[in-house]
C-alpha atoms as a PDB file:
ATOM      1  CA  UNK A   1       0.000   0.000   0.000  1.00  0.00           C
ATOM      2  CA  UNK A   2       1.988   3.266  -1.414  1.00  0.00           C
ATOM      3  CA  UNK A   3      -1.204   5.368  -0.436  1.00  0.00           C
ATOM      4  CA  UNK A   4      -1.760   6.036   3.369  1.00  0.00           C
ATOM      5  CA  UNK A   5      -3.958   8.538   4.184  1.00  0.00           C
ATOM      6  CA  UNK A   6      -3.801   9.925   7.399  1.00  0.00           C
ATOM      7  CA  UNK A   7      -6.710   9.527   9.233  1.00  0.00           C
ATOM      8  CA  UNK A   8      -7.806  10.664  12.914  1.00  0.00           C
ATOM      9  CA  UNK A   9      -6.943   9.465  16.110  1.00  0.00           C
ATOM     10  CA  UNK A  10     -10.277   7.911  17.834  1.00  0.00           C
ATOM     11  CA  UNK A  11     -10.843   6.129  20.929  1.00  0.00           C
ATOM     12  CA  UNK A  12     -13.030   3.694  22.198  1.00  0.00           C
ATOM     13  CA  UNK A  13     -13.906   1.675  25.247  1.00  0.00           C
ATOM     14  CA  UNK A  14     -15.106  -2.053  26.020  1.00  0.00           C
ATOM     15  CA  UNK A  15     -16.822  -3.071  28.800  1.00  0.00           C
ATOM     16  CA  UNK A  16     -14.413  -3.938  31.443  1.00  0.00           C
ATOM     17  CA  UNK A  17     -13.642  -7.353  31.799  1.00  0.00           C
ATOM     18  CA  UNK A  18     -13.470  -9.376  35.338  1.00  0.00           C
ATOM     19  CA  UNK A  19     -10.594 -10.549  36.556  1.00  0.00           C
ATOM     20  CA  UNK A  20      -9.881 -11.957  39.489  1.00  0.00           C
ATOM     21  CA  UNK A  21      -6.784 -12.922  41.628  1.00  0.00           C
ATOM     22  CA  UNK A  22      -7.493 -15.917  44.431  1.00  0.00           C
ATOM     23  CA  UNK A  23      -5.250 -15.848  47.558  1.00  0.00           C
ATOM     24  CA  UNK A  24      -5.962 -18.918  50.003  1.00  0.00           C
ATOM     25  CA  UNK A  25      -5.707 -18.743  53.364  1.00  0.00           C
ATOM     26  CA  UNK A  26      -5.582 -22.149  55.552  1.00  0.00           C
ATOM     27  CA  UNK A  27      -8.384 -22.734  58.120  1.00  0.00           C
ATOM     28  CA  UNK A  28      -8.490 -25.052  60.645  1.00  0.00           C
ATOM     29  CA  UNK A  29     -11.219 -27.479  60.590  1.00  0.00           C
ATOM     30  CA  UNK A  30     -11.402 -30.177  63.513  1.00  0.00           C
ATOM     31  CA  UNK A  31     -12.519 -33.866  62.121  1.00  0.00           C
ATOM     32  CA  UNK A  32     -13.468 -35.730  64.263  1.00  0.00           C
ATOM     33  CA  UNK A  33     -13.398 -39.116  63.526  1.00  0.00           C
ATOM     34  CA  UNK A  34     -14.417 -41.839  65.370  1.00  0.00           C
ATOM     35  CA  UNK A  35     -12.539 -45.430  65.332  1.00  0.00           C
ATOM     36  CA  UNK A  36     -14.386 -48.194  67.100  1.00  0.00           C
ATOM     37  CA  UNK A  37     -12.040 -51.786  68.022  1.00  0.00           C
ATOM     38  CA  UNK A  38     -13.150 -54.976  67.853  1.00  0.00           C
ATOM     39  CA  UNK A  39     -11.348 -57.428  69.495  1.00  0.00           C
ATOM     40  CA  UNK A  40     -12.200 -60.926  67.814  1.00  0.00           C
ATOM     41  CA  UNK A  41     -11.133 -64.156  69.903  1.00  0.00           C
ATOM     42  CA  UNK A  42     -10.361 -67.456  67.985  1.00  0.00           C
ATOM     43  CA  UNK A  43      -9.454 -70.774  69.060  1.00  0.00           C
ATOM     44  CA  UNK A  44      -6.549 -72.247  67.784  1.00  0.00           C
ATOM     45  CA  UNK A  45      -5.883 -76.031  68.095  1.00  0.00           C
ATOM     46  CA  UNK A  46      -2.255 -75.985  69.101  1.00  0.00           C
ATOM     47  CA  UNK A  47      -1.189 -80.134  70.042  1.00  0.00           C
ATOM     48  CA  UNK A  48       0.423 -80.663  73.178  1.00  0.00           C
ATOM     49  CA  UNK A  49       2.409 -84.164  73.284  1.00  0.00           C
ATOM     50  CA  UNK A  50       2.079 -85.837  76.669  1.00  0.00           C
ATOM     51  CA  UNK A  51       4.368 -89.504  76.882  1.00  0.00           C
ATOM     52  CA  UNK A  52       3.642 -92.647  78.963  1.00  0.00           C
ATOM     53  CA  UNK A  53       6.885 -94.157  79.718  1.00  0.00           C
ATOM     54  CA  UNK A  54       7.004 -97.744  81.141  1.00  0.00           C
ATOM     55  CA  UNK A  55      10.040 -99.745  82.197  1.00  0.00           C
ATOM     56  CA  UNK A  56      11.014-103.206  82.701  1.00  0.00           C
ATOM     57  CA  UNK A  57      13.703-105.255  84.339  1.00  0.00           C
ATOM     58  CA  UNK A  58      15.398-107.734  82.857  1.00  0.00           C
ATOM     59  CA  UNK A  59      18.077-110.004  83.698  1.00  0.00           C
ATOM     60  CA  UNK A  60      20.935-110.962  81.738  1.00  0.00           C
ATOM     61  CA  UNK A  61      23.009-113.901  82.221  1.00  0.00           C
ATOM     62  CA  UNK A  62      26.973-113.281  81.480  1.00  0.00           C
ATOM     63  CA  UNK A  63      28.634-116.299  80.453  1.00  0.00           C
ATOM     64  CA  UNK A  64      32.318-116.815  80.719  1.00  0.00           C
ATOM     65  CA  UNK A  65      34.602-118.500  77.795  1.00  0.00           C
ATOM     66  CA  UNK A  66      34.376-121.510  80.350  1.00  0.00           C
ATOM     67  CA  UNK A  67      30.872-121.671  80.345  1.00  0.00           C
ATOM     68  CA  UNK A  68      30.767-121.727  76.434  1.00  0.00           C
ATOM     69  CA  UNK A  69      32.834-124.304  75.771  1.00  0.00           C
ATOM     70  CA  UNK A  70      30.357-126.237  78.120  1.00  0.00           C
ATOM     71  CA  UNK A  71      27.357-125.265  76.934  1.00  0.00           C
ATOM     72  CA  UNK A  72      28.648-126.295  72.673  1.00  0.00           C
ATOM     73  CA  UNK A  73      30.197-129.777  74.026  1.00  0.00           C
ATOM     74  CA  UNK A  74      26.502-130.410  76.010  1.00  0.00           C
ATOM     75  CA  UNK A  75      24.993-129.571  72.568  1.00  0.00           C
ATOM     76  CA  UNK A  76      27.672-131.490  70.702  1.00  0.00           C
ATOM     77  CA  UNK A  77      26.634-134.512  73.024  1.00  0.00           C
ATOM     78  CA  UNK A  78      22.346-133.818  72.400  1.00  0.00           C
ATOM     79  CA  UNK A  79      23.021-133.638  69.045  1.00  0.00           C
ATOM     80  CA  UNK A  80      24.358-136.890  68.250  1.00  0.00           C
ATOM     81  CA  UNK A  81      22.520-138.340  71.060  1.00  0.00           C
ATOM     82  CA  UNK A  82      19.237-137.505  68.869  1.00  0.00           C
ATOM     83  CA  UNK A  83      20.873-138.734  65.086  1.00  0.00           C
ATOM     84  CA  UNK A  84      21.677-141.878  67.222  1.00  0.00           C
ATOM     85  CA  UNK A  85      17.840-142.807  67.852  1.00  0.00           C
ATOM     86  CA  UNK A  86      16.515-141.706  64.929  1.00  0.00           C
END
């Protein structure tokens, strides 16, 4: 655009707009809040091992090498003592 004319200054006015700024401030508020407990009871099979215990006496013979040699010559002898009735 070469050609410009000059042409007056006017002014004019909107409406105003709104604005706002928002500055928080804390308050205390008290809660109260109430908790109730309930205690729940099981039962809980838990074994408990109770032992007899019973004892006996018994007695025991010691033999000596002596003794041994008797007792296999006495068997010796009731052995063939039995092959010789048969």
């Amino acid at each position: 655009m070469s050609f410009c004319p000059e042409c007056p200054t006017q002014t004019v006015f909107d409406p105003p707009i709104t604005m706002y700024e928002n500055y928080y401030h804390p308050q205390l508020v008290q809660v109260v809040q109430p908790i109730e407990v309930i205690r729940q009871h099981h039962c809980v099979p838990v074994p408990h091992h109770i032992y007899t215990v019973s004892t006996k006496d018994q007695m025991c013979t010691v033999y000596s090498v002596k003794s041994k040699k008797r007792r296999s010559a006495a068997k010796a002898k009731t052995s063939q003592l039995r092959s010789k009735k048969r």
